[in-house]
PDB file of N, CA and C in Angstrom:
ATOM      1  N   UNK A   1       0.839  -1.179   0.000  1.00  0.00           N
ATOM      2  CA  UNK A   1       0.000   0.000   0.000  1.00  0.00           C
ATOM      3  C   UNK A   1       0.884   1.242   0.000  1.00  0.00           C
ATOM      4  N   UNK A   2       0.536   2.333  -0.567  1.00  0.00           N
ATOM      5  CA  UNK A   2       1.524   3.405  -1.120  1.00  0.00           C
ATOM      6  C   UNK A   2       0.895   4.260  -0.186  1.00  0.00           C
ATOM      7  N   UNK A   3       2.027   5.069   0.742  1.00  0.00           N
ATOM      8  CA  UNK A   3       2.136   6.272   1.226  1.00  0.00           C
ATOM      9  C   UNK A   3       1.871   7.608   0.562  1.00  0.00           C
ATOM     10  N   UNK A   4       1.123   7.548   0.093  1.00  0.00           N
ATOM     11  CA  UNK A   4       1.176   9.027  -0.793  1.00  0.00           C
ATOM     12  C   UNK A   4      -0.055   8.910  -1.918  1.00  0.00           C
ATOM     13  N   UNK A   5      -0.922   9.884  -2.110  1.00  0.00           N
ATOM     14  CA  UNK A   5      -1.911  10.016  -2.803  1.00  0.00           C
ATOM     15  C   UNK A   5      -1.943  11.076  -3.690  1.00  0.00           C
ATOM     16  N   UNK A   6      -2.533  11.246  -4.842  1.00  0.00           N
ATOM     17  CA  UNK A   6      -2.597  12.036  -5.975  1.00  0.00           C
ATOM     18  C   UNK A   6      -3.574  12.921  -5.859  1.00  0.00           C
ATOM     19  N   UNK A   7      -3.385  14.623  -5.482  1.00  0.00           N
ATOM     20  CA  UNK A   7      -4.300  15.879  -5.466  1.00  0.00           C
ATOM     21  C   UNK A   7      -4.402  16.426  -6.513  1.00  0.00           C
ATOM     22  N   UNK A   8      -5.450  16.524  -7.229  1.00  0.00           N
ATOM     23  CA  UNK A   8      -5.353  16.993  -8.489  1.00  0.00           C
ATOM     24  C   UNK A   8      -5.168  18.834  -7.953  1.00  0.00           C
ATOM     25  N   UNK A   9      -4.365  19.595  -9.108  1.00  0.00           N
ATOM     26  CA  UNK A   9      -3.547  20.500  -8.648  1.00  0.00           C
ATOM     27  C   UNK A   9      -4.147  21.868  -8.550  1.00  0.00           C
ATOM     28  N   UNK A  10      -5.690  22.020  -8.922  1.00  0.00           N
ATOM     29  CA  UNK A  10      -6.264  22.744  -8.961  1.00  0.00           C
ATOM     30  C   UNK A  10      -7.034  22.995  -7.215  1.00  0.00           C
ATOM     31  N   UNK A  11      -7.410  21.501  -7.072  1.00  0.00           N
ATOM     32  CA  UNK A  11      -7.846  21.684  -5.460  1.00  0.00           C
ATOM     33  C   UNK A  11      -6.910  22.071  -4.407  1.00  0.00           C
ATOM     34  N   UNK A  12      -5.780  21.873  -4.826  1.00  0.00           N
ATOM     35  CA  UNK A  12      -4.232  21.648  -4.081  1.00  0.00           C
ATOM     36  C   UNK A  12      -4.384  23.232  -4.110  1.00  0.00           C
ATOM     37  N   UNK A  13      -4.365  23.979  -5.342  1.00  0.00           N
ATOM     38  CA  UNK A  13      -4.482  25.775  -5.424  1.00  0.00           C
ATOM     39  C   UNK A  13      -4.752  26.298  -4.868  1.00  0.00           C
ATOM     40  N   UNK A  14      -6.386  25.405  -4.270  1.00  0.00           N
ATOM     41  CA  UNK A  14      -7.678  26.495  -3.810  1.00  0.00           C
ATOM     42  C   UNK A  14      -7.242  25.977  -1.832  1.00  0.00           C
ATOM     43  N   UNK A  15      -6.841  24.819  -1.982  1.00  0.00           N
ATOM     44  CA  UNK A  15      -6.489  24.845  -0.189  1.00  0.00           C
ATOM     45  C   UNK A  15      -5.702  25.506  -0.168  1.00  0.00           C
ATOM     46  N   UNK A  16      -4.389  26.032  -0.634  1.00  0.00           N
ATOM     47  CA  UNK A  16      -3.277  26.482  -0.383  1.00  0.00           C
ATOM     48  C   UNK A  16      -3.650  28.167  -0.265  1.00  0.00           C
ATOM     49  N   UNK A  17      -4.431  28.576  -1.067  1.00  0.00           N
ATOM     50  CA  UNK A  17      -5.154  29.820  -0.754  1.00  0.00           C
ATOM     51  C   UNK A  17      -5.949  30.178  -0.031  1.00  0.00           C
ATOM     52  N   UNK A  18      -7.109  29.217   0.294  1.00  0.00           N
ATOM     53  CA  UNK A  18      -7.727  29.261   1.608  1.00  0.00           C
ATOM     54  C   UNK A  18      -6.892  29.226   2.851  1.00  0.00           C
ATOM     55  N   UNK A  19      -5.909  28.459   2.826  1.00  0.00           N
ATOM     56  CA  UNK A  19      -5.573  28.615   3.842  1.00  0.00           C
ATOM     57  C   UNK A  19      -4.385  30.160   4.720  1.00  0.00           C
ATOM     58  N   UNK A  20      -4.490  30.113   3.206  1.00  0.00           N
ATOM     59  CA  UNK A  20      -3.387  31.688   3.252  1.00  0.00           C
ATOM     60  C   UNK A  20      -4.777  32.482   3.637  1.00  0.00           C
ATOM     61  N   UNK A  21      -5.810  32.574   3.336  1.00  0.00           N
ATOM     62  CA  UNK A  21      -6.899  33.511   3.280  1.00  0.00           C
ATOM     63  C   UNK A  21      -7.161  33.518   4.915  1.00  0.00           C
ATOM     64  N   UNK A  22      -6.801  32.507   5.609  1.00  0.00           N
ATOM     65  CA  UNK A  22      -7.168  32.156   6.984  1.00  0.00           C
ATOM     66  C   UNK A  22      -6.259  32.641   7.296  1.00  0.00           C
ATOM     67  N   UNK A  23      -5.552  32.746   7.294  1.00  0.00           N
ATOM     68  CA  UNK A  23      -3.855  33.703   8.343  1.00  0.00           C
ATOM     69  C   UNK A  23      -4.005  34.781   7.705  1.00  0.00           C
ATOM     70  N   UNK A  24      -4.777  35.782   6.772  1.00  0.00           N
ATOM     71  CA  UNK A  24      -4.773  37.110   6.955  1.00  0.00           C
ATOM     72  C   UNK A  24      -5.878  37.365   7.735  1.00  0.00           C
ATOM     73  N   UNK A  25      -6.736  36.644   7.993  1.00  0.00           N
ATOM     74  CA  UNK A  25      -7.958  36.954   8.119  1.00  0.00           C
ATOM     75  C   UNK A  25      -7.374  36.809  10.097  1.00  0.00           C
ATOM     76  N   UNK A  26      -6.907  35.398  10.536  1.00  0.00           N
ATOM     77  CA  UNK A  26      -6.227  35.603  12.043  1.00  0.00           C
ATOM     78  C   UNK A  26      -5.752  36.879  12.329  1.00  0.00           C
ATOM     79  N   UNK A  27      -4.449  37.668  10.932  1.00  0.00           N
ATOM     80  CA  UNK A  27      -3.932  38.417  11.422  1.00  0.00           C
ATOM     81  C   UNK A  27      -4.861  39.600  11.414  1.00  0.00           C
ATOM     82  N   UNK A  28      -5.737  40.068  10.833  1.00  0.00           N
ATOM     83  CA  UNK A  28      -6.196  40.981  10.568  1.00  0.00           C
ATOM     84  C   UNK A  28      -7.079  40.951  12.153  1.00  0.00           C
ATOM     85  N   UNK A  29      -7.733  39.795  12.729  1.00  0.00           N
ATOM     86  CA  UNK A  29      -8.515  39.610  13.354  1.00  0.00           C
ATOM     87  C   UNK A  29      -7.450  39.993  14.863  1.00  0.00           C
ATOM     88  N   UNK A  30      -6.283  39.428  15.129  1.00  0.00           N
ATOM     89  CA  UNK A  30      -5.453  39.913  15.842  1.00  0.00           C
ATOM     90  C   UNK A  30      -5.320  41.340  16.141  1.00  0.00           C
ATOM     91  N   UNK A  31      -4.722  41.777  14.993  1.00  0.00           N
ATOM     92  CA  UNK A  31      -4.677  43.618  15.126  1.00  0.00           C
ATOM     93  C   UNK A  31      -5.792  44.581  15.712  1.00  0.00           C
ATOM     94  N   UNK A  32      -7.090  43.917  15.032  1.00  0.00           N
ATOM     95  CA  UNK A  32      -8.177  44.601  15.689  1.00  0.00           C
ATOM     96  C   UNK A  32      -8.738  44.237  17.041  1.00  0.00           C
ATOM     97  N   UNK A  33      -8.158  42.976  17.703  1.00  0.00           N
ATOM     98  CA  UNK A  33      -8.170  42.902  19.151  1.00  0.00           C
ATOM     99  C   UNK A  33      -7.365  43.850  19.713  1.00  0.00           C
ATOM    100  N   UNK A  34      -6.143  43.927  19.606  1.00  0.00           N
ATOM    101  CA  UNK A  34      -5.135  44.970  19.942  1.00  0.00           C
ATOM    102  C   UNK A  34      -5.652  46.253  20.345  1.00  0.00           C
ATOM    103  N   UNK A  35      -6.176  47.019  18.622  1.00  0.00           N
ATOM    104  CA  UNK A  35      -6.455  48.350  18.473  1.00  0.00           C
ATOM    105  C   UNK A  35      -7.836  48.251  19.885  1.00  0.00           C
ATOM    106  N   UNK A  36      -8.655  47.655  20.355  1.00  0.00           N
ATOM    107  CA  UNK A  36      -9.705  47.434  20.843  1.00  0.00           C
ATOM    108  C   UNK A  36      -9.218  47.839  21.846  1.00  0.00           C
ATOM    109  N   UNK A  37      -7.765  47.270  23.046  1.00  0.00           N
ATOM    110  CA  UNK A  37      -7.549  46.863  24.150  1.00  0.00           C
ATOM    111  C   UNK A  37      -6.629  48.190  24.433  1.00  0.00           C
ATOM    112  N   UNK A  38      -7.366  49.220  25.382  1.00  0.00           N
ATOM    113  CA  UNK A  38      -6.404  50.365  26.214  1.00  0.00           C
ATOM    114  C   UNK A  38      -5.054  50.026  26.640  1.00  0.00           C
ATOM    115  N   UNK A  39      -5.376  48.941  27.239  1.00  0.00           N
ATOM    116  CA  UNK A  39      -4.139  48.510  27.964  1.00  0.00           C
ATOM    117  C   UNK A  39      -3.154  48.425  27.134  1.00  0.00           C
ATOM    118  N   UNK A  40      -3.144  47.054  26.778  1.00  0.00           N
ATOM    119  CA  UNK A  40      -2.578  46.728  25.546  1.00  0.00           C
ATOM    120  C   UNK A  40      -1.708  48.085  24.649  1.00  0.00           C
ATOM    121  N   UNK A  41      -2.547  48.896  24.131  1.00  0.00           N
ATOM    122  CA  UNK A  41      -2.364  49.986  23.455  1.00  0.00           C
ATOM    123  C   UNK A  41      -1.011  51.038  24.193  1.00  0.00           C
ATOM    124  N   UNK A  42      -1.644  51.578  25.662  1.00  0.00           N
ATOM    125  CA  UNK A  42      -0.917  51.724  26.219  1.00  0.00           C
ATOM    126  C   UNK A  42       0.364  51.458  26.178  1.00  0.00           C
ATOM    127  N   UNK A  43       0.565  49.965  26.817  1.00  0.00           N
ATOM    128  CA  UNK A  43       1.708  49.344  26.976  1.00  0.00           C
ATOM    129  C   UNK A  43       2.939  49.517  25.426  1.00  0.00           C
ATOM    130  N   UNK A  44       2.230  48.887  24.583  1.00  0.00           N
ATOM    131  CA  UNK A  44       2.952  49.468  23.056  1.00  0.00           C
ATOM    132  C   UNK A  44       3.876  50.863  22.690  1.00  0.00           C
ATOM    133  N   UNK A  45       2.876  52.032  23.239  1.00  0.00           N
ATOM    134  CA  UNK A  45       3.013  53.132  23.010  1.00  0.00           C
ATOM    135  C   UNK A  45       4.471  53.307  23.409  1.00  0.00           C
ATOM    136  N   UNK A  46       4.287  52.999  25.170  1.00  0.00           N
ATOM    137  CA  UNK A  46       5.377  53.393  25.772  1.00  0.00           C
ATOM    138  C   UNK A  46       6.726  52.450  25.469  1.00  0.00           C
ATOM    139  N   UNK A  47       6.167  51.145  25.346  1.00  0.00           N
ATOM    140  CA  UNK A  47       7.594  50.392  24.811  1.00  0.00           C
ATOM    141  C   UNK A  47       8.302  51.711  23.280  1.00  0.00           C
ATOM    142  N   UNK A  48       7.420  51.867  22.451  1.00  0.00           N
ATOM    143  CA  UNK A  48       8.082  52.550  21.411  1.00  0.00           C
ATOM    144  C   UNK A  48       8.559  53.941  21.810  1.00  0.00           C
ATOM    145  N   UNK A  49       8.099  54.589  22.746  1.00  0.00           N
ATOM    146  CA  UNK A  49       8.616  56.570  23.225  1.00  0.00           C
ATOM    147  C   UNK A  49      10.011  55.769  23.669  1.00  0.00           C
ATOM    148  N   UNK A  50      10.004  54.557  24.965  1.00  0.00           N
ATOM    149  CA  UNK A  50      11.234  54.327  25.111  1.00  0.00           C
ATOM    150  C   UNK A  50      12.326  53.773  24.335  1.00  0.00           C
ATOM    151  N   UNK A  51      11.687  53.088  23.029  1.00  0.00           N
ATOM    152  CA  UNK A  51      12.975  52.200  21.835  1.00  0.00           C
ATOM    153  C   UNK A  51      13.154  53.602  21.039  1.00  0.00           C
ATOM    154  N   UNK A  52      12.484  54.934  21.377  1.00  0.00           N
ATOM    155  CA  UNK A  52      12.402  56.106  20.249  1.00  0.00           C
ATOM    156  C   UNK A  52      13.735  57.204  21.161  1.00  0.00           C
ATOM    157  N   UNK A  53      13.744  57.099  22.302  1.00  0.00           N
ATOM    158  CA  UNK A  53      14.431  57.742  23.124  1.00  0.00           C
ATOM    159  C   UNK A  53      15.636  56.899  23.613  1.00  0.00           C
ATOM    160  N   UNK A  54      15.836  55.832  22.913  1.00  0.00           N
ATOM    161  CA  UNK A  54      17.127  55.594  23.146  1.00  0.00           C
ATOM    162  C   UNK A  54      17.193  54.175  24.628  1.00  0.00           C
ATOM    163  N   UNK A  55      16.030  54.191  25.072  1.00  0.00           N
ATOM    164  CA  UNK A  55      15.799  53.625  26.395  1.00  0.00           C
ATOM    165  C   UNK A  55      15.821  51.843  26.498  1.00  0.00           C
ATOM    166  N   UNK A  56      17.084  51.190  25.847  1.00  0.00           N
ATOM    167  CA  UNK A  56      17.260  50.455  25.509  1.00  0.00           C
ATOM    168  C   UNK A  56      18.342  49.287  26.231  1.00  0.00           C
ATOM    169  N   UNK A  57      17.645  48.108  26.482  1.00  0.00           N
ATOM    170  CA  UNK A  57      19.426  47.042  27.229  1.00  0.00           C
ATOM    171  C   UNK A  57      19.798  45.913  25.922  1.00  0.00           C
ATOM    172  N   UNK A  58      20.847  45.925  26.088  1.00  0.00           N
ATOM    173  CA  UNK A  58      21.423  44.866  25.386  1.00  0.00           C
ATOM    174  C   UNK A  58      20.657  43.710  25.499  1.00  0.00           C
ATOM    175  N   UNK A  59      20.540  42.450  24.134  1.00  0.00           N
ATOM    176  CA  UNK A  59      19.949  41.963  24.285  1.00  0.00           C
ATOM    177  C   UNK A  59      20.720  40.654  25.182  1.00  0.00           C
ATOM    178  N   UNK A  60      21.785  40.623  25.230  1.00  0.00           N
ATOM    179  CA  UNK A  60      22.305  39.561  26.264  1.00  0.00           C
ATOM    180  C   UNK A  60      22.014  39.889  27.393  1.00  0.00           C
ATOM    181  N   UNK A  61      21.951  40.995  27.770  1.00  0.00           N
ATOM    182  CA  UNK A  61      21.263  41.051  29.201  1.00  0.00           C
ATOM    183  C   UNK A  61      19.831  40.765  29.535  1.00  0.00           C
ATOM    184  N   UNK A  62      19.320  41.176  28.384  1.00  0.00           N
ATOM    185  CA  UNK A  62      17.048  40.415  28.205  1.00  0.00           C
ATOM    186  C   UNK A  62      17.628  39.332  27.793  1.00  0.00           C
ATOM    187  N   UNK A  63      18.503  38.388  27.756  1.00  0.00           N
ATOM    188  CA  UNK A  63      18.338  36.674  27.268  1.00  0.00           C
ATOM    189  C   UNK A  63      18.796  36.122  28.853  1.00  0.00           C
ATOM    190  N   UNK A  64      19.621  37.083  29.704  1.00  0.00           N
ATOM    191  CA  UNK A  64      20.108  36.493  30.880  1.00  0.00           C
ATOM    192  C   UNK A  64      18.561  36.809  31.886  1.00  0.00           C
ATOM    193  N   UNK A  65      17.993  37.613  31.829  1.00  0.00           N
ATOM    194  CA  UNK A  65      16.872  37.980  33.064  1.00  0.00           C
ATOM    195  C   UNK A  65      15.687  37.178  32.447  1.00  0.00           C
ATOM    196  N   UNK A  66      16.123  36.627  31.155  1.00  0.00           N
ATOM    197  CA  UNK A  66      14.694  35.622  30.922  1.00  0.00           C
ATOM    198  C   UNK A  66      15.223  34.060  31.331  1.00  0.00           C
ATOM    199  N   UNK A  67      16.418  34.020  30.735  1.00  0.00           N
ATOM    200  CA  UNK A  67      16.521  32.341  31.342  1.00  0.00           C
ATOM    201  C   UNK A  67      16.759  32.451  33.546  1.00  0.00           C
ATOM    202  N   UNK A  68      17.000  33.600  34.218  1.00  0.00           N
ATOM    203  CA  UNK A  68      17.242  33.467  35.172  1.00  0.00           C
ATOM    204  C   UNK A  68      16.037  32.592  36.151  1.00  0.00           C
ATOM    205  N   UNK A  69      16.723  31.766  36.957  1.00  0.00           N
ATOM    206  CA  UNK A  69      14.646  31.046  37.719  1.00  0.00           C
ATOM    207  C   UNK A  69      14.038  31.843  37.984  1.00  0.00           C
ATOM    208  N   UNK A  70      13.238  32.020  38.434  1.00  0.00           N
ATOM    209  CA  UNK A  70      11.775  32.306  39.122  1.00  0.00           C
ATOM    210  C   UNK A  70      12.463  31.976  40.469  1.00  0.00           C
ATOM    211  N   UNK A  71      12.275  32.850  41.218  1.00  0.00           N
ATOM    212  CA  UNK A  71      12.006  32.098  42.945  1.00  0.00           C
ATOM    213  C   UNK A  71      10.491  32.766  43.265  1.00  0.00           C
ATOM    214  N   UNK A  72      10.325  31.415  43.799  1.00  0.00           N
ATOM    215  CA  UNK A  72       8.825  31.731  44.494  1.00  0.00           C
ATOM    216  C   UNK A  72       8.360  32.377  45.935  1.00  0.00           C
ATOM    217  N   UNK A  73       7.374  33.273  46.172  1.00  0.00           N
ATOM    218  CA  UNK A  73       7.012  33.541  47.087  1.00  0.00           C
ATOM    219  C   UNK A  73       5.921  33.664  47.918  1.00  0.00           C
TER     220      UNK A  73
END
């Protein structure tokens, strides 16, 4: 019995586009949660005044304070 089956290449087209049609449609659907959420919004803003002003750490130092543990309290 053979591993592998024959899609004729026209249906193969229309999934391959649907499915692209579905990840703009996530992303699009994403962004407008975003734009929705104050917070969210907020938070953005100020990450960018501070990457705009220079307000920046090396990224070996954000790769060391992310792998560092957790201690619990």
């Amino acid at each position: 019995m053979a591993n592998t089956i024959e899609i004729p290449t026209q249906l193969f087209v229309k999934f391959v586009r649907a499915t692209e049609a579905i990840g703009n449609l996530q992303e699009a659907f994403e962004d407008f949660l975003i734009s929705q959420n104050p917070v969210i919004l907020r938070s953005l803003r100020k990450a960018r005044r501070e990457h705009l002003s220079g307000n920046t750490r090396p990224f070996e130092e954000f790769k060391r304070r992310l792998n560092r543990p957790r201690t619990s309290t």
